[in-house]
Structures are given as structure tokens and as C-alpha cells.
C-alpha atoms as a PDB file:
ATOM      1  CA  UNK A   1      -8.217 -27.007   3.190  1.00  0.00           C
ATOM      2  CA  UNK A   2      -5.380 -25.837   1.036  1.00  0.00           C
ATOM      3  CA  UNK A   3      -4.792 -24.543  -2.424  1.00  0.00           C
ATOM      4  CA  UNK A   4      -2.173 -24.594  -4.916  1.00  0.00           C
ATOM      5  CA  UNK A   5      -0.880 -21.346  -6.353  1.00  0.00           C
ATOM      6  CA  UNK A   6       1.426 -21.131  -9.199  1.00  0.00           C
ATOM      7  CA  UNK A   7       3.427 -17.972  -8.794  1.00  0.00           C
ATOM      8  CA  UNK A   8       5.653 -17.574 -12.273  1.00  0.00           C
ATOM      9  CA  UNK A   9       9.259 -16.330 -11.294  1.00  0.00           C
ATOM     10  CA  UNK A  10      12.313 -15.721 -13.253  1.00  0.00           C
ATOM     11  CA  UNK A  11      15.140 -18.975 -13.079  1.00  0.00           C
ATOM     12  CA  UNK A  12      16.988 -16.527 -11.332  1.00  0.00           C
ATOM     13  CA  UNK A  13      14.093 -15.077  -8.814  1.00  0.00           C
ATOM     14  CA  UNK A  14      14.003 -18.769  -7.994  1.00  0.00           C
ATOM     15  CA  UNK A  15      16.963 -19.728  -7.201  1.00  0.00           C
ATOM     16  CA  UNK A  16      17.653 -16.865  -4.984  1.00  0.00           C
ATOM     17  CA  UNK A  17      14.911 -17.863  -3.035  1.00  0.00           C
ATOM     18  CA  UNK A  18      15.528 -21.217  -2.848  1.00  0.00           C
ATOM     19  CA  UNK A  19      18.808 -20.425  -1.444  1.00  0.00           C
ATOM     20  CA  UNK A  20      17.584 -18.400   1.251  1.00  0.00           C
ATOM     21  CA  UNK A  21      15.003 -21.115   2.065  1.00  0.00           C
ATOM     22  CA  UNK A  22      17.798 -23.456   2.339  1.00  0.00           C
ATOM     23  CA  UNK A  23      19.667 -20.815   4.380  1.00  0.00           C
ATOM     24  CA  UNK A  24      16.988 -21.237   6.981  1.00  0.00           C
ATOM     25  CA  UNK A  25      15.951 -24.538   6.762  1.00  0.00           C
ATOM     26  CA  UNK A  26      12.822 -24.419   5.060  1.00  0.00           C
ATOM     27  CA  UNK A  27      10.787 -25.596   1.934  1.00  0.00           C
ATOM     28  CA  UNK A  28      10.961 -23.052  -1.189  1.00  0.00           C
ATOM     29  CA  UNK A  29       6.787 -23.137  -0.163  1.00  0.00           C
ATOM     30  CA  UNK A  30       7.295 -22.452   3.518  1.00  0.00           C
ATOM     31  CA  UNK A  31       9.570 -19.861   3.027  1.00  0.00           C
ATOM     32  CA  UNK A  32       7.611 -18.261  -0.314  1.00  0.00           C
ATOM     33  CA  UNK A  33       4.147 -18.135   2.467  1.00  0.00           C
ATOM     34  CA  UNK A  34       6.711 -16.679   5.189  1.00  0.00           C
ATOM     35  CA  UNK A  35       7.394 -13.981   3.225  1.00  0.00           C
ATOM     36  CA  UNK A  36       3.677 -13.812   1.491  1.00  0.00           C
ATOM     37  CA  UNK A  37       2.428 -13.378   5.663  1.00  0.00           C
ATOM     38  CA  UNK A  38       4.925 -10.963   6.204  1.00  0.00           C
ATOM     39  CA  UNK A  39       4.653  -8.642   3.440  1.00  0.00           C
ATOM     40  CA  UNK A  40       0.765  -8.827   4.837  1.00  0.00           C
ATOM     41  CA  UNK A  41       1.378  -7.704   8.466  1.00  0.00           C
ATOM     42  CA  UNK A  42       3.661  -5.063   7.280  1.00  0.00           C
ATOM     43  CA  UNK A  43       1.218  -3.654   4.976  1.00  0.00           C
ATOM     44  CA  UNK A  44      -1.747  -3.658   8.152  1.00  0.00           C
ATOM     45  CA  UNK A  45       1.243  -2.279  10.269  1.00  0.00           C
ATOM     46  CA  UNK A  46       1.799   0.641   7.929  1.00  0.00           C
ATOM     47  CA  UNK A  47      -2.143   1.664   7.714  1.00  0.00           C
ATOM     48  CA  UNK A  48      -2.083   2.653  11.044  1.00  0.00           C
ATOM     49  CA  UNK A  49      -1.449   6.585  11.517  1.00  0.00           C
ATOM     50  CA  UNK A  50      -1.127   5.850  15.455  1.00  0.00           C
ATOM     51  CA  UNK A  51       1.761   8.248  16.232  1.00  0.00           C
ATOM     52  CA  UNK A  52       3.471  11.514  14.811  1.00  0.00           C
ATOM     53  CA  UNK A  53       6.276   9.554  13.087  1.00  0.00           C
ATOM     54  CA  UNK A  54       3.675   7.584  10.949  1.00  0.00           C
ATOM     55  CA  UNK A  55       1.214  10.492  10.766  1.00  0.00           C
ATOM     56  CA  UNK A  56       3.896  12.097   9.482  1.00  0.00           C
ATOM     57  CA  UNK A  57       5.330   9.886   6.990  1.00  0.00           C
ATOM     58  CA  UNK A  58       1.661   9.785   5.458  1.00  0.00           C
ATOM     59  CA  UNK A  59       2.031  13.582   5.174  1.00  0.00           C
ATOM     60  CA  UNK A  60       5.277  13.550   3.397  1.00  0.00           C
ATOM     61  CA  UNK A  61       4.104  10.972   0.963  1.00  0.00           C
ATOM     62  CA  UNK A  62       0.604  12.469   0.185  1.00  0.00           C
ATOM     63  CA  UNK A  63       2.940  15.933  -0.503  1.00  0.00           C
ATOM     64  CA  UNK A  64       5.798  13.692  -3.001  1.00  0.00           C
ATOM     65  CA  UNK A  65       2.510  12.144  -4.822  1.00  0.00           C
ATOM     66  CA  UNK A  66       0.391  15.514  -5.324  1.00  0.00           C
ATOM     67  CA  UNK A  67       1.458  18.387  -7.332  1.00  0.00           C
ATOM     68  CA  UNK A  68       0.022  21.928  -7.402  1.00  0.00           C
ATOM     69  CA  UNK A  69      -1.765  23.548  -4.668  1.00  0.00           C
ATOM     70  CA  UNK A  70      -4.323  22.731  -2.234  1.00  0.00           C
ATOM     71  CA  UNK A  71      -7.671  24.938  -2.880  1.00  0.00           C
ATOM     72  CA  UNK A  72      -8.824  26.870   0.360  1.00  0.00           C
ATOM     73  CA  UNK A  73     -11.709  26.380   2.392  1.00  0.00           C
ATOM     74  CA  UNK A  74     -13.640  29.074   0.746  1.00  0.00           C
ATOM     75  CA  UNK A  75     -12.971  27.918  -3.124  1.00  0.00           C
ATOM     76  CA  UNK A  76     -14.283  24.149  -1.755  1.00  0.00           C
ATOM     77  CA  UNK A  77     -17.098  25.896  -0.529  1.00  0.00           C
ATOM     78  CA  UNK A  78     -18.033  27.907  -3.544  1.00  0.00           C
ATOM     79  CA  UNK A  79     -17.706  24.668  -5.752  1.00  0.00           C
ATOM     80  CA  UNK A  80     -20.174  23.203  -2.795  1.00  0.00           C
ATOM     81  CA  UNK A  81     -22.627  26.340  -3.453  1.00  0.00           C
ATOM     82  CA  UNK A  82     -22.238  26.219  -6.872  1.00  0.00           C
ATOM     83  CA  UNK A  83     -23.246  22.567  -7.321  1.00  0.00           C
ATOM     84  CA  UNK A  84     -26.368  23.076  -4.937  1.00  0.00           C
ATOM     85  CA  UNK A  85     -27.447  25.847  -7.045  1.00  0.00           C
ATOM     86  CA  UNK A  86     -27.451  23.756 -10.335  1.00  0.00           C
ATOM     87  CA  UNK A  87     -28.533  20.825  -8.599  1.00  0.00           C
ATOM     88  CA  UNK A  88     -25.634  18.797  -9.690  1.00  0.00           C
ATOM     89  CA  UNK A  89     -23.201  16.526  -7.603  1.00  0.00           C
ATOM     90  CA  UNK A  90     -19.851  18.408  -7.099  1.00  0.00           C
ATOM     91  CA  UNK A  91     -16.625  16.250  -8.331  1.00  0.00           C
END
């Protein structure tokens, strides 16, 4: 079974991809799914940390989104403590 999606795009979104569709021979649809499947398997491609390059490209972008610095293991582990003791979930 199918389903039609209506996906709103600028006149000139649409035309660009309508040329490229033409370009290779394909239906605006086909080629709007193409890229749809594509953008998919990249996206379960890039959630893989399965060697040093992508381990570290997660690294890099984990340090450009946080700011500030990292607590030590002991200051996690008084907040830990600290929680037990009052009997309150740490956060």
C-alpha cells in the first residue's frame, strides 16, 4: 500500500529538483523518495561509532556543542552521595 505525502517547497526548491530528476531520468516523486532513502541510510551510517575516524568525529562534535568543563569523577560522586543522603534522585 502507498500513501500520498504533500511536501510544501518553494517554486524555486521545485524546480531545481525537477531538473535534476529530469537530469537522471526520473519522476520529480522517484527522485524526491531517492533522496528521502538516502538521507535515511546516511543518517543509520553515521550512528555507528565503528572506527577511530567516526569515534572521533563524535568526540569533536560533542566538544563544538558543550561549553564549560567536564566535572571529575569525584564531584559526580559527591552529587551521587549527596542525593542518597537526602533521598532524592540526582539530576
Amino acid at each position: 500500500m502507498t500513501v500520498r505525502e504533500q511536501v510544501l517547497v518553494s517554486p524555486e526548491e521545485r524546480e531545481a529538483f525537477r531538473r535534476r530528476a529530469e537530469v537522471e531520468g526520473v519522476s520529480l516523486s522517484a527522485w524526491l523518495r531517492a533522496a528521502g532513502r538516502e538521507r535515511l541510510a546516511e543518517a543509520e551510517e553515521g550512528d555507528r561509532l565503528d572506527s577511530q575516524e567516526t569515534l572521533r568525529a563524535f568526540f569533536d562534535a560533542c566538544d563544538e556543542r558543550e561549553h564549560g568543563r567536564e566535572p571529575d569523577w569525584e564531584e559526580h560522586l559527591d552529587v551521587i552521595r549527596k542525593a542518597q543522603r537526602s533521598g532524592e534522585a540526582a539530576s
